[in-house]
Protein backbone atom coordinates (compact mmCIF):
# COMPACT_ATOMS: atom_id res chain seq x y z
CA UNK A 1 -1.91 6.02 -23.00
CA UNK A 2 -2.30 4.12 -20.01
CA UNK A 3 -5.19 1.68 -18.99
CA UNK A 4 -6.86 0.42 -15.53
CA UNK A 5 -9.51 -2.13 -15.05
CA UNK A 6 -12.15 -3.08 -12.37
CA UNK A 7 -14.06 -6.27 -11.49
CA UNK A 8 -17.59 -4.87 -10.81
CA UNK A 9 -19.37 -7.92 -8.81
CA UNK A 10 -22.55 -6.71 -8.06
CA UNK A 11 -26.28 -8.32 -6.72
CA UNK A 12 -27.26 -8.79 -10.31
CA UNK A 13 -24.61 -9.30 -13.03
CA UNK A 14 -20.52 -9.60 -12.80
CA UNK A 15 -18.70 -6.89 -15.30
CA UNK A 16 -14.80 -6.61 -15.80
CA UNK A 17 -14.35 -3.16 -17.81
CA UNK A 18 -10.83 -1.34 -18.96
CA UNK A 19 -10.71 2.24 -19.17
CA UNK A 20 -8.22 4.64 -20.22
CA UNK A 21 -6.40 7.48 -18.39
CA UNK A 22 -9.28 9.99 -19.15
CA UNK A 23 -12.31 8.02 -17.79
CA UNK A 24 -13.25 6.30 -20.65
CA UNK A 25 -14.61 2.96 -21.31
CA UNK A 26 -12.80 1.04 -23.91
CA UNK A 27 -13.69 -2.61 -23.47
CA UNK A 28 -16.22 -4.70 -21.51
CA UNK A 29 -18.46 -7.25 -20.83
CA UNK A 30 -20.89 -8.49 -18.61
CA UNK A 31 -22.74 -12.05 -17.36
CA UNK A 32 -25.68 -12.03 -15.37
CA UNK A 33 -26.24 -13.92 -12.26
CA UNK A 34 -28.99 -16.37 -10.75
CA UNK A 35 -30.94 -14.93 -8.08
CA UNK A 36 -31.62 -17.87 -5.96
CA UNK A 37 -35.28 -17.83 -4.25
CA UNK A 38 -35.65 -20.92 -1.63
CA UNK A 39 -38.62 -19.41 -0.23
CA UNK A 40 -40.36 -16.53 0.88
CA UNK A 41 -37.43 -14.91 3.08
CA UNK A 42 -34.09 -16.00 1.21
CA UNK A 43 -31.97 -14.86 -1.11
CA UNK A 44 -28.82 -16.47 -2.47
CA UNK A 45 -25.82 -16.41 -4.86
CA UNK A 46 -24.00 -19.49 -6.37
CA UNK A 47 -20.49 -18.85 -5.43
CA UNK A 48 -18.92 -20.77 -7.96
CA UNK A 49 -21.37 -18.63 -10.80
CA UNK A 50 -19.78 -15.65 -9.22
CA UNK A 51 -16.44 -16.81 -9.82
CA UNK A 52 -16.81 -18.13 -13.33
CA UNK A 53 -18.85 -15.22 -14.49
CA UNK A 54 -15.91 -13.25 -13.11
CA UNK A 55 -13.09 -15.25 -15.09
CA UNK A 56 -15.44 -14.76 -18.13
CA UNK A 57 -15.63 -11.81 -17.92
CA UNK A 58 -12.19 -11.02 -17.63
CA UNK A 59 -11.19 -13.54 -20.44
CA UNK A 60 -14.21 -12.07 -23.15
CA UNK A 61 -12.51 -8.68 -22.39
CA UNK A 62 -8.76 -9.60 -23.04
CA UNK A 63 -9.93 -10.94 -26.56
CA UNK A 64 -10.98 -7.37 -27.38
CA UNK A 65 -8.21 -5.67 -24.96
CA UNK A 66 -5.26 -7.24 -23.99
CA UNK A 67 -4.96 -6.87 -20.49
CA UNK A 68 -1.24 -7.54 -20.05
CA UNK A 69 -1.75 -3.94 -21.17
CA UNK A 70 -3.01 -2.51 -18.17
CA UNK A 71 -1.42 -0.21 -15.17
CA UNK A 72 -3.78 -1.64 -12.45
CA UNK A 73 -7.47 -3.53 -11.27
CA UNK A 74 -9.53 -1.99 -8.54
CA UNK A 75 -12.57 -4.95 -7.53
CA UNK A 76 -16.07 -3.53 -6.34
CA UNK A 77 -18.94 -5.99 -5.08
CA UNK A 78 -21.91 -6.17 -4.26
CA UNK A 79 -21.56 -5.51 0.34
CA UNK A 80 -22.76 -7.53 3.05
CA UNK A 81 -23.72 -10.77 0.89
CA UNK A 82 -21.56 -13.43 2.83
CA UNK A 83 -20.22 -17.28 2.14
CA UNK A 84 -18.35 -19.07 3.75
CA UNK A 85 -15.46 -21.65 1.72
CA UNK A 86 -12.94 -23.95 3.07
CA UNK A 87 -9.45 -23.20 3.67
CA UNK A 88 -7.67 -26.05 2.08
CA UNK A 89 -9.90 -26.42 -0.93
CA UNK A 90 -11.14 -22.99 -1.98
CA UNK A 91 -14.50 -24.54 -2.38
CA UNK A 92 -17.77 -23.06 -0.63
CA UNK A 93 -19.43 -24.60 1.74
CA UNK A 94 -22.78 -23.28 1.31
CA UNK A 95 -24.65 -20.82 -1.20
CA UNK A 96 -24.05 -17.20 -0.52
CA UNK A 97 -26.97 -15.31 1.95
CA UNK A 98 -27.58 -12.17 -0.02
CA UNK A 99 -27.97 -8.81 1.54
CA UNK A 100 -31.83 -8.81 0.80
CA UNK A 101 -31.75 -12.24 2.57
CA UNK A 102 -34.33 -11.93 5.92
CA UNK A 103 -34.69 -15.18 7.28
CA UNK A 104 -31.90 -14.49 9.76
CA UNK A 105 -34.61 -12.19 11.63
CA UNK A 106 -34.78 -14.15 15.04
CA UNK A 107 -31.30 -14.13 14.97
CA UNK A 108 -31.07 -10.32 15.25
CA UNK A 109 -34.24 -10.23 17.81
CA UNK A 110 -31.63 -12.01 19.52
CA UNK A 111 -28.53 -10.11 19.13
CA UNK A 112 -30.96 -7.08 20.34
CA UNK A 113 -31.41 -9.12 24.20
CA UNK A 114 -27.67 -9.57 24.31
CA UNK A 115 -27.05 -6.13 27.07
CA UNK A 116 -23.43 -6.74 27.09
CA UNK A 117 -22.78 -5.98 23.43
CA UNK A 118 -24.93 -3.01 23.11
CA UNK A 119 -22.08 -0.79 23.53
CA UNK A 120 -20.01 -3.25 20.94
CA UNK A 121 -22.44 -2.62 18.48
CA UNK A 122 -22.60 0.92 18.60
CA UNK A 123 -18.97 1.31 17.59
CA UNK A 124 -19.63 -0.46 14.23
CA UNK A 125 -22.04 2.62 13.31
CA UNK A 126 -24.52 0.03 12.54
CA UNK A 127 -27.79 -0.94 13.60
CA UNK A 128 -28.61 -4.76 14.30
CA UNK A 129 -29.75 -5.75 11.00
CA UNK A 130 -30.45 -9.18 8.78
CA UNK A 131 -29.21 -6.78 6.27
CA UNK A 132 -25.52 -7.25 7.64
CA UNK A 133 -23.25 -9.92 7.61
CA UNK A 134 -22.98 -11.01 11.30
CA UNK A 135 -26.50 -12.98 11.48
CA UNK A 136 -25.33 -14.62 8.54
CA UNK A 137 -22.55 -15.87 9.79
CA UNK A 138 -24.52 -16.82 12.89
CA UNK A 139 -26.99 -18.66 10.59
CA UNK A 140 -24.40 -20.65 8.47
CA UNK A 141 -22.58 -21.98 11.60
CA UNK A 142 -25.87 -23.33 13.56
CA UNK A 143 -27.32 -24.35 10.46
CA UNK A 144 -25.01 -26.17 7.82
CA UNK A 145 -23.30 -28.99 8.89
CA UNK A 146 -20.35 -28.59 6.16
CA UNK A 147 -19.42 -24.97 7.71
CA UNK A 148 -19.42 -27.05 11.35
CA UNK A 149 -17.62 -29.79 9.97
CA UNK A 150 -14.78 -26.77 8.60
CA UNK A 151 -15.13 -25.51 11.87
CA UNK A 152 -14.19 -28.30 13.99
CA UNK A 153 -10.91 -28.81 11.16
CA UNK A 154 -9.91 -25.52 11.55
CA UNK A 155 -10.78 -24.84 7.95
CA UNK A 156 -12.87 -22.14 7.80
CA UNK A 157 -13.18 -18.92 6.09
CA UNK A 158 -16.14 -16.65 6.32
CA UNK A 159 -15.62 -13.81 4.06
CA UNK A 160 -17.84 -11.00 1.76
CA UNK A 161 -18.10 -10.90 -1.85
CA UNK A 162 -14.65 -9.18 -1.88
CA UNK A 163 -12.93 -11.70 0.13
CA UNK A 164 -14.27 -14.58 -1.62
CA UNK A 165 -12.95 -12.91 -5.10
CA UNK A 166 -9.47 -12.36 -3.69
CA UNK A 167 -8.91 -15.68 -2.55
CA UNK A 168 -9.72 -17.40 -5.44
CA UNK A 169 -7.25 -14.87 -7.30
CA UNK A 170 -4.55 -14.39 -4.69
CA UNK A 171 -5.13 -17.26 -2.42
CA UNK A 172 -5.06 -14.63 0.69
CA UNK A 173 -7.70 -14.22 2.76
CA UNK A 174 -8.36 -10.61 3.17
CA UNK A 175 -10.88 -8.05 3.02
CA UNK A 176 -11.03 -3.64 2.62
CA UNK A 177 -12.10 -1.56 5.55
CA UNK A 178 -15.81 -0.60 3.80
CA UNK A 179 -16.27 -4.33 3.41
CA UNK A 180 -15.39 -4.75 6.54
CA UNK A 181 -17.30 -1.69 8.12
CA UNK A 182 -20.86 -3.76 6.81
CA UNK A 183 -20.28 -6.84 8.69
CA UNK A 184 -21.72 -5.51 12.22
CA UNK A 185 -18.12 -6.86 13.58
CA UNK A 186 -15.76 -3.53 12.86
CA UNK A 187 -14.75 -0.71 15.09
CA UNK A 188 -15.42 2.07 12.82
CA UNK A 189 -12.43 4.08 14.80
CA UNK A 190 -9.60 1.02 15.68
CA UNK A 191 -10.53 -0.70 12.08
CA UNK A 192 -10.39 -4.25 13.72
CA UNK A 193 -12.55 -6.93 14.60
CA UNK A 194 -14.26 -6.04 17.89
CA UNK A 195 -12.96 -9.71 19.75
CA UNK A 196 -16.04 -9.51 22.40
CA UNK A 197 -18.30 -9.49 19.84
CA UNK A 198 -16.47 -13.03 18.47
CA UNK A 199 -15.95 -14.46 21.47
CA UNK A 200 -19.52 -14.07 22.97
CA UNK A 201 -21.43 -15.35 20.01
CA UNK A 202 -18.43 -17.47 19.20
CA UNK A 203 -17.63 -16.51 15.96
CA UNK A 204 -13.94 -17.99 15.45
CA UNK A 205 -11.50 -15.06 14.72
CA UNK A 206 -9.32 -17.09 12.15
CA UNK A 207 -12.13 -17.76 9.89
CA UNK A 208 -12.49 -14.22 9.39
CA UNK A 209 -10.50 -12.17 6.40
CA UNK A 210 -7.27 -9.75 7.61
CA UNK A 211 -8.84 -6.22 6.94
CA UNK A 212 -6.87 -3.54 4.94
CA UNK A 213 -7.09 -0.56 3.42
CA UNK A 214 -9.13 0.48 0.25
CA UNK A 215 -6.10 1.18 -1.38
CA UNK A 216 -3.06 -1.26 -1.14
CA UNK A 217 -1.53 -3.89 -3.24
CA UNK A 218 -3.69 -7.34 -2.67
CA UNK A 219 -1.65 -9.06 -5.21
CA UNK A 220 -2.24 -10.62 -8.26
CA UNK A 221 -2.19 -13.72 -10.24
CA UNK A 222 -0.28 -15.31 -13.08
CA UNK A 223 -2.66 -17.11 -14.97
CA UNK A 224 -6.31 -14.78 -15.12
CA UNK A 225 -4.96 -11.58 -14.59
CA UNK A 226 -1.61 -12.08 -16.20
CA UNK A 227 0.31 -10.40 -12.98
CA UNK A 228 -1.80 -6.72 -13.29
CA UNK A 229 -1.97 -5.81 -9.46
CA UNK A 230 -5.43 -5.37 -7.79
CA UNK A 231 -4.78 -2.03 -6.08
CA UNK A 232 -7.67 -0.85 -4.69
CA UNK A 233 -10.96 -3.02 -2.95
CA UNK A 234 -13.74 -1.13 -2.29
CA UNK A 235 -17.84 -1.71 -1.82
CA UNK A 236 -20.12 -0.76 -4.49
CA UNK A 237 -21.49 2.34 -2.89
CA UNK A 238 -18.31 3.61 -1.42
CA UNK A 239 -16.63 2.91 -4.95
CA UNK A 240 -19.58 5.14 -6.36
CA UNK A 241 -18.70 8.09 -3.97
CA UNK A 242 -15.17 7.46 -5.05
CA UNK A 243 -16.19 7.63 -8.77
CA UNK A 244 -18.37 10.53 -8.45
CA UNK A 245 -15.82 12.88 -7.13
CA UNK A 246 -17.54 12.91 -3.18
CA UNK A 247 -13.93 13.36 -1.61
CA UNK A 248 -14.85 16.44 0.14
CA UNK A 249 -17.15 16.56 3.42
CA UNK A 250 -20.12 17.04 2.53
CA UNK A 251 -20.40 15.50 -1.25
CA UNK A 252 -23.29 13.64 -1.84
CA UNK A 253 -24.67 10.90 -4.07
CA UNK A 254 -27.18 8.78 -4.45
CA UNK A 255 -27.18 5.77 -6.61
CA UNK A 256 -30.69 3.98 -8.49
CA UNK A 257 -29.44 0.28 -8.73
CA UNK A 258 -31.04 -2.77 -6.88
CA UNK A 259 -31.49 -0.68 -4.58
CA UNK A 260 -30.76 3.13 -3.88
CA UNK A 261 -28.11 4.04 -1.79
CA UNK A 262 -27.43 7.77 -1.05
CA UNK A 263 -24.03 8.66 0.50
CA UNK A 264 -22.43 12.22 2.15
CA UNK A 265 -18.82 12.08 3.02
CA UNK A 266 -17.89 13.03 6.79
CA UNK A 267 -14.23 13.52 6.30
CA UNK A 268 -12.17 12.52 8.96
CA UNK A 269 -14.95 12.39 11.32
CA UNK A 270 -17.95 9.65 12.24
CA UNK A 271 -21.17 10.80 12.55
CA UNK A 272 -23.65 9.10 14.43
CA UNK A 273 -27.10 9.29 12.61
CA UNK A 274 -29.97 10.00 15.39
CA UNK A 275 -32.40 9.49 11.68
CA UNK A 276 -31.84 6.37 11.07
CA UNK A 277 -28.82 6.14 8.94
CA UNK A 278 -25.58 4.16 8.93
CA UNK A 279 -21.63 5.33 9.62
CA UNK A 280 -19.76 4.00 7.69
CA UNK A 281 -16.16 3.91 6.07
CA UNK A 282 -15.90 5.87 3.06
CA UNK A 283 -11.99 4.78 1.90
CA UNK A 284 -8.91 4.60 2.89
CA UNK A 285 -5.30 4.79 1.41
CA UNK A 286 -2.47 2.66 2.75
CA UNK A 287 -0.82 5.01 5.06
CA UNK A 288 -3.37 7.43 5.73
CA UNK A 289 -5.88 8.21 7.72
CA UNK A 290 -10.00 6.57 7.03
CA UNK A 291 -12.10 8.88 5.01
CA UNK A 292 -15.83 8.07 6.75
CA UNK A 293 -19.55 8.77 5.39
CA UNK A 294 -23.24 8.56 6.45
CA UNK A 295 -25.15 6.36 4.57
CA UNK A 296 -28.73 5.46 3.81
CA UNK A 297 -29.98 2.52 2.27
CA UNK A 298 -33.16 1.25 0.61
CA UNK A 299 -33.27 -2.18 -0.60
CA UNK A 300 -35.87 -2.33 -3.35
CA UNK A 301 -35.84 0.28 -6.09
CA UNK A 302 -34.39 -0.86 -9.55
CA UNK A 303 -35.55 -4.71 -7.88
CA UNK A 304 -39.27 -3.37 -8.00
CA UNK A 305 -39.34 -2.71 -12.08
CA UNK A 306 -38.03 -6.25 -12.06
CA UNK A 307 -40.90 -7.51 -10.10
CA UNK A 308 -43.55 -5.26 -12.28
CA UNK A 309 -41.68 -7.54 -15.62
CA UNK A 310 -41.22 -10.68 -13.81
CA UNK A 311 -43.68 -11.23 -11.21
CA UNK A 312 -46.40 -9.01 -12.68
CA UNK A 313 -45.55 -9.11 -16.09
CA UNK A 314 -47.03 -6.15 -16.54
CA UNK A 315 -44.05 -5.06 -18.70
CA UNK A 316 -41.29 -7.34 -21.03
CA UNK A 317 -38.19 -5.56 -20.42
CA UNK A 318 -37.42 -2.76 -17.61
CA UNK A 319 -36.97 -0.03 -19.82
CA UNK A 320 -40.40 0.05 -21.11
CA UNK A 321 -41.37 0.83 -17.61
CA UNK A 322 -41.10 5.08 -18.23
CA UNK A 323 -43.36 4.69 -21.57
CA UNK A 324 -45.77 2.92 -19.78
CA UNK A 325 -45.77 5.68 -16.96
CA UNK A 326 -45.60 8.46 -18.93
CA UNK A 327 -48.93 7.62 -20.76
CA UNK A 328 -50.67 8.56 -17.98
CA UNK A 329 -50.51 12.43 -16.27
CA UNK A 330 -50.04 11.27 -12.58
CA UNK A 331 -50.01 8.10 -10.45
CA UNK A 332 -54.01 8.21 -10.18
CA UNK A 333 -53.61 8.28 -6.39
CA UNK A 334 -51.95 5.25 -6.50
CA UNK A 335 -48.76 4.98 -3.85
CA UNK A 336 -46.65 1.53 -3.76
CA UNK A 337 -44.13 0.93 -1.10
CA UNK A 338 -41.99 -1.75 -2.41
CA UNK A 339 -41.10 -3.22 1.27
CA UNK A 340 -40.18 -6.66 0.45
CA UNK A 341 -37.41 -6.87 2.46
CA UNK A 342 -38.99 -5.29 5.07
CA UNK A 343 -37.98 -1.21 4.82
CA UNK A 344 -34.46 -0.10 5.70
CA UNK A 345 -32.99 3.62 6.07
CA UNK A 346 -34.40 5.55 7.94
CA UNK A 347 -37.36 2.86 9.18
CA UNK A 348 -34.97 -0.12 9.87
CA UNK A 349 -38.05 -1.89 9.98
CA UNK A 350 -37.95 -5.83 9.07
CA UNK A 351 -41.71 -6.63 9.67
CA UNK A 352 -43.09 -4.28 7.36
CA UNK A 353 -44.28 -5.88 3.86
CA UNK A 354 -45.08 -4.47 0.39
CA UNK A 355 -48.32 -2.31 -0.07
CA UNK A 356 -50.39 -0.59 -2.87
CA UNK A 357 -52.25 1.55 -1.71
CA UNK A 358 -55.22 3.96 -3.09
CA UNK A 359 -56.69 1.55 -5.76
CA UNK A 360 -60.09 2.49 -7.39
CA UNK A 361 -62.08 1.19 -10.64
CA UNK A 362 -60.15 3.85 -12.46
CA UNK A 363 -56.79 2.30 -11.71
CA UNK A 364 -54.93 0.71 -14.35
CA UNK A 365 -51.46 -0.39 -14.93
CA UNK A 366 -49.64 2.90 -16.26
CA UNK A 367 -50.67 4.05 -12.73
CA UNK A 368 -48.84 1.27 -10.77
CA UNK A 369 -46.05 1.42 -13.21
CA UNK A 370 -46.24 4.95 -12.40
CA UNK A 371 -46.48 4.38 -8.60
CA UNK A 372 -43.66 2.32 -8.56
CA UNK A 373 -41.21 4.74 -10.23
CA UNK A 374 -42.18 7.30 -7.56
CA UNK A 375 -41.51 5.07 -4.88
CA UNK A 376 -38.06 5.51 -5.56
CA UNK A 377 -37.98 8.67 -5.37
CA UNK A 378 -39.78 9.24 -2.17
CA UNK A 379 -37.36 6.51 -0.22
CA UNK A 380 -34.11 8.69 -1.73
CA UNK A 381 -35.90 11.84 -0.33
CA UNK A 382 -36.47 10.16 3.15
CA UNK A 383 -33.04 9.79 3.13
CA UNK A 384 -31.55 13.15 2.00
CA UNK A 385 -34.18 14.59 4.98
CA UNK A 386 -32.29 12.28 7.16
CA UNK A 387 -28.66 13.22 5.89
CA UNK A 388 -29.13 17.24 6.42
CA UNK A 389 -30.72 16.55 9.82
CA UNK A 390 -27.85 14.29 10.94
CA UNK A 391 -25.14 16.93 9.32
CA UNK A 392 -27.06 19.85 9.60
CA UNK A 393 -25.79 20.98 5.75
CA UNK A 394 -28.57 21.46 3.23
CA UNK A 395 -27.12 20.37 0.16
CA UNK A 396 -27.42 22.53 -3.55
CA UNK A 397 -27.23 19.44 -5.27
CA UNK A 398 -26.78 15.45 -5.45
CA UNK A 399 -24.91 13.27 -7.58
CA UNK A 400 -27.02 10.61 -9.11
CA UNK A 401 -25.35 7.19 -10.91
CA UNK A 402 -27.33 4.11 -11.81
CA UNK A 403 -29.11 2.49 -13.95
CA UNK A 404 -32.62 4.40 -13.51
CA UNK A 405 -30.32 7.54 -14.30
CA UNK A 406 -31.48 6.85 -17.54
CA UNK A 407 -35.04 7.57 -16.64
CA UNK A 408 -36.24 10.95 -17.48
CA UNK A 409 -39.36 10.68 -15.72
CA UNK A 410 -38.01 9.49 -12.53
CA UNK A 411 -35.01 11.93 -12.39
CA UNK A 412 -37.13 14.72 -13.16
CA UNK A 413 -40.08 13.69 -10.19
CA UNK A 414 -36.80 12.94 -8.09
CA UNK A 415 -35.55 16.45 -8.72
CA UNK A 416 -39.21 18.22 -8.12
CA UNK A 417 -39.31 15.98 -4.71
CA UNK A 418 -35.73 16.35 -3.18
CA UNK A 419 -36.39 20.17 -4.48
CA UNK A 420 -32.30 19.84 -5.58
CA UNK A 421 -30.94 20.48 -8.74
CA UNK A 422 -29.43 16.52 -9.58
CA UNK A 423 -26.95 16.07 -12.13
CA UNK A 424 -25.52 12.78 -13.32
CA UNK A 425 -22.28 11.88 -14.91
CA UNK A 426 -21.37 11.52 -18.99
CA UNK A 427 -20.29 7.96 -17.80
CA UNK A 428 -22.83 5.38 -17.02
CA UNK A 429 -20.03 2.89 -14.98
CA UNK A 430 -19.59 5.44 -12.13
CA UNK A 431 -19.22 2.14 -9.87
CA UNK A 432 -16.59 0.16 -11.98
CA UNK A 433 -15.00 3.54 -12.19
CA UNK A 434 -14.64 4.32 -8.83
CA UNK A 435 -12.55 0.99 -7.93
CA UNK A 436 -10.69 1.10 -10.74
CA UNK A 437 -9.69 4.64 -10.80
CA UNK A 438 -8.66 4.61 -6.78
CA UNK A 439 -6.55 1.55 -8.41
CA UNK A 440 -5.11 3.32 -10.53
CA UNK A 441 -4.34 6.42 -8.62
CA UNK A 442 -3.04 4.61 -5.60
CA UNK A 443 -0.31 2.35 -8.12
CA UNK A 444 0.44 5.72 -9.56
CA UNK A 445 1.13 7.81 -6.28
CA UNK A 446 -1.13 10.69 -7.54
CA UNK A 447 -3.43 12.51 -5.32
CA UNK A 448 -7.21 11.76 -4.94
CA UNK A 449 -7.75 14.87 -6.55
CA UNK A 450 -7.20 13.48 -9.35
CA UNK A 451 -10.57 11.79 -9.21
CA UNK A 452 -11.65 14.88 -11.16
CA UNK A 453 -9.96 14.35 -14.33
CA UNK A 454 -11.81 11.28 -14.91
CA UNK A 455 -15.41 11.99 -15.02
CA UNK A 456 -17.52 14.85 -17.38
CA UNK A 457 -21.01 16.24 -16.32
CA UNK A 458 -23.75 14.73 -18.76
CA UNK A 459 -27.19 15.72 -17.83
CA UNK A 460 -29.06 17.63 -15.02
CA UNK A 461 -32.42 18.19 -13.68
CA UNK A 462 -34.03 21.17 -11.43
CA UNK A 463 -37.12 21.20 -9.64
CA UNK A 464 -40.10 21.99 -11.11
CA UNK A 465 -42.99 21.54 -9.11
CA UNK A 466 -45.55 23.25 -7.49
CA UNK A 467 -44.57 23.21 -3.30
CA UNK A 468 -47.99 22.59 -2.59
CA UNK A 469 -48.64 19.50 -4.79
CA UNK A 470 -45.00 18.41 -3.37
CA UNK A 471 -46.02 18.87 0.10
CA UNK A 472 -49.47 16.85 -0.85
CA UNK A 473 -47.60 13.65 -2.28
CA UNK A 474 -45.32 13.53 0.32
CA UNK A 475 -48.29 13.59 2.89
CA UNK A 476 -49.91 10.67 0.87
CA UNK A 477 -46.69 8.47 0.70
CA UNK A 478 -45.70 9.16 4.23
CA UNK A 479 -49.49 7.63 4.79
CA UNK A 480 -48.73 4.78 2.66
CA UNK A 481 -45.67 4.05 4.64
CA UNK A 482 -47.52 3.74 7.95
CA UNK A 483 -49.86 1.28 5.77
CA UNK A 484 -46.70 -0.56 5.54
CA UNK A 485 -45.28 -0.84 8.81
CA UNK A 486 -48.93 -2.31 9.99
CA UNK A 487 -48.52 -5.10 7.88
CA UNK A 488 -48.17 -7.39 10.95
């Protein structure tokens, strides 16, 4: 039997999990991160928690699973979150500005007056965001004196969650093409940095990682990973696609994490989204051609039952969330739009804010739990609607991974409201999968295909809901969203 691995960094948590040659899980474990709050706008990652979490990870596993044992380890992250470290020292310079991090929002107002790079920015597939990693960068060079200092003493390296993993494991600093393809900075077609970009906001080109395919040897190192290569890099949602089997154009999934994050693969070809959606690169294997997808992106789903236990404390843990919305037949008119990052895919509106709409005496808190389980649902339909507009396929059926898979209630309302059979996967680490799989099939020369061997259909839902009450509660969330967007 043979064994691969994958470091799963993601927004909340670090994992390191082994599998075996069939898919299946054999060892893990997992840490949980900090999520740092400053104020109102921010959101940040220790680096150095990242990295230790990692190494713990890695080290709690080999007591149960000795990892000189395995063939290969694929990393997946958490995208866009970006740091920036010194050269010489490995150490970071400042705390990590999370994806959901929005205070760099005059930044991009900015980047939108700048004429000369509109074309530029077009040919990252991307549009100006503070969900990306340029305005970060922007924002730790004119604001933190240690990343000017670094600067100045050529000793500077900006990087993504990826990079910042392989440098303190391989000492290079590199990153994958669908890291690279979030940063606002990539030609989705050439792969490289686009240099007028750099040199007009005067980004330095050296601090920046050496981008390479999804699938190539990064390395390894002696001491944590006992020499086991790291074969394959690739983002969380692109490692998803990967794990679900999407390696055909026109495979779609959608994944209920942090956030949701739906994905179609394009094949060979970029599409440009006139709905609102992203281009992006899908994978690529060292010596072939990019794979490329359309992507849609909402930032608060799984992050909302958080805020309903932590905020509201309206529930102890996030699973009791479907008991409490089940005890009630329907949301009670009640429609939350959990816009706390401002809304993103297909809206790619910062300024709108949070709303709960429809409230009466009657209300109670099985309705808002209620509310806020829909929510997710109607922001992953907004962006199917947007997909088959952009592609012009109607899809059969979607591929759903995550941890609200688990849901019932939400899967099945998801089902009725994308009115698509969804069907989700006997394994719950679709994500860890992905990377470590494509790891694992790259070190072994064996065609992507392969993919298929790995994963077994669990469960499935169909739709089963009156059109006209469908019809009705999209009509009252699409008025909820306008409630939204007239925040300020």
């Amino acid at each position: 039997m043979k064994y691969f691995a994958s470091i799963d960094q993601g927004t909340t948590s670090s994992r390191f999990i082994v599998f075996d040659e069939k898919g299946k899980v054999i060892a893990k474990h997992q840490q949980e991160l900090k999520q740092h709050l400053p104020n109102e706008v921010s959101v940040e990652h220790d680096p150095i928690e990242i990295w230790e979490s990692i190494k713990n990870c890695i080290e709690e596993v080999d007591k149960k699973f000795p990892i000189n044992q395995l063939s290969s380890i694929g990393i997946t992250n958490q995208r866009e979150t970006t740091l920036a470290w010194s050269k010489s020292t490995g150490e970071p310079l400042h705390n990590a500005l999370v994806w959901q991090d929005t205070r760099t929002q005059d930044i991009c107002h900015e980047l939108k007056q700048i004429n000369e790079l509109s074309e530029e920015f077009s040919k990252t597939g991307l549009p100006i965001a503070t969900y990306f990693s340029i305005s970060k960068i922007l924002w730790l060079l004119r604001n933190i004196n240690e990343v000017q200092k670094a600067r100045s003493e050529n000793d500077l390296c900006f990087g993504t969650i990826d990079s910042w993993i392989l440098y303190k494991l391989t000492g290079k600093h590199v990153t994958d093409v669908t890291n690279a393809s979030r940063t606002l900075m990539m030609d989705l077609k050439t792969l490289n940095w686009l240099d007028k970009i750099l040199e007009i906001l005067d980004i330095p080109k050296n601090s920046l990682p050496e981008i390479k395919p999804s699938m190539f040897n990064y390395g390894s190192n002696e001491e944590i990973l006992k020499n086991i290569p790291i074969t394959a890099v690739l983002g969380d949602q692109q490692a998803s696609l990967f794990g679900q089997n999407c390696l055909t154009s026109g495979d779609v999934k959608n994944t209920y994490g942090t956030g949701c994050f739906a994905l179609t693969n394009t094949g060979p070809d970029i599409v440009h989204s006139n709905n609102g959606l992203l281009s992006t690169v899908a994978y690529q294997r060292e010596g072939s051609e990019p794979q490329y997808a359309l992507e849609g992106s909402v930032s608060i789903a799984g992050a909302a039952v958080q805020w309903l236990r932590d905020n509201l404390n309206i529930i102890d843990e996030s699973s009791e969330v479907e008991t409490l919305a089940m005890s009630v037949k329907d949301n009670g008119d009640i429609y939350f739009v959990p816009a706390f990052s401002g809304l993103f895919s297909p809206h790619w509106d910062e300024t709108a804010r949070g709303v709960l709409v429809g409230l009466t005496r009657f209300s109670n808190k099985s309705h808002i739990a209620r509310a806020v389980l829909e929510s997710v649902a109607y922001q992953s339909f907004e962006l199917l609607e947007s997909m088959e507009k952009d592609t012009g396929i109607i899809f059969d059926s979607v591929k759903v991974d995550g941890g609200m898979v688990d849901n019932n209630l939400l899967m099945q309302f998801q089902s009725d409201i994308f009115e698509k059979k969804i069907i989700s996967q006997e394994i719950n680490e679709i994500t860890a999968l992905g990377a470590g799989a494509a790891s694992y099939l790259y070190l072994s020369e064996l065609p992507l295909e392969n993919m298929n061997d790995f994963i077994t259909q669990s469960s499935s839902w169909n739709p089963n809901m009156d059109s006209k009450q469908r019809s009705h509660y999209i009509s009252k969330w699409n008025k909820a969203i306008s409630k939204a967007k007239q925040w300020t």
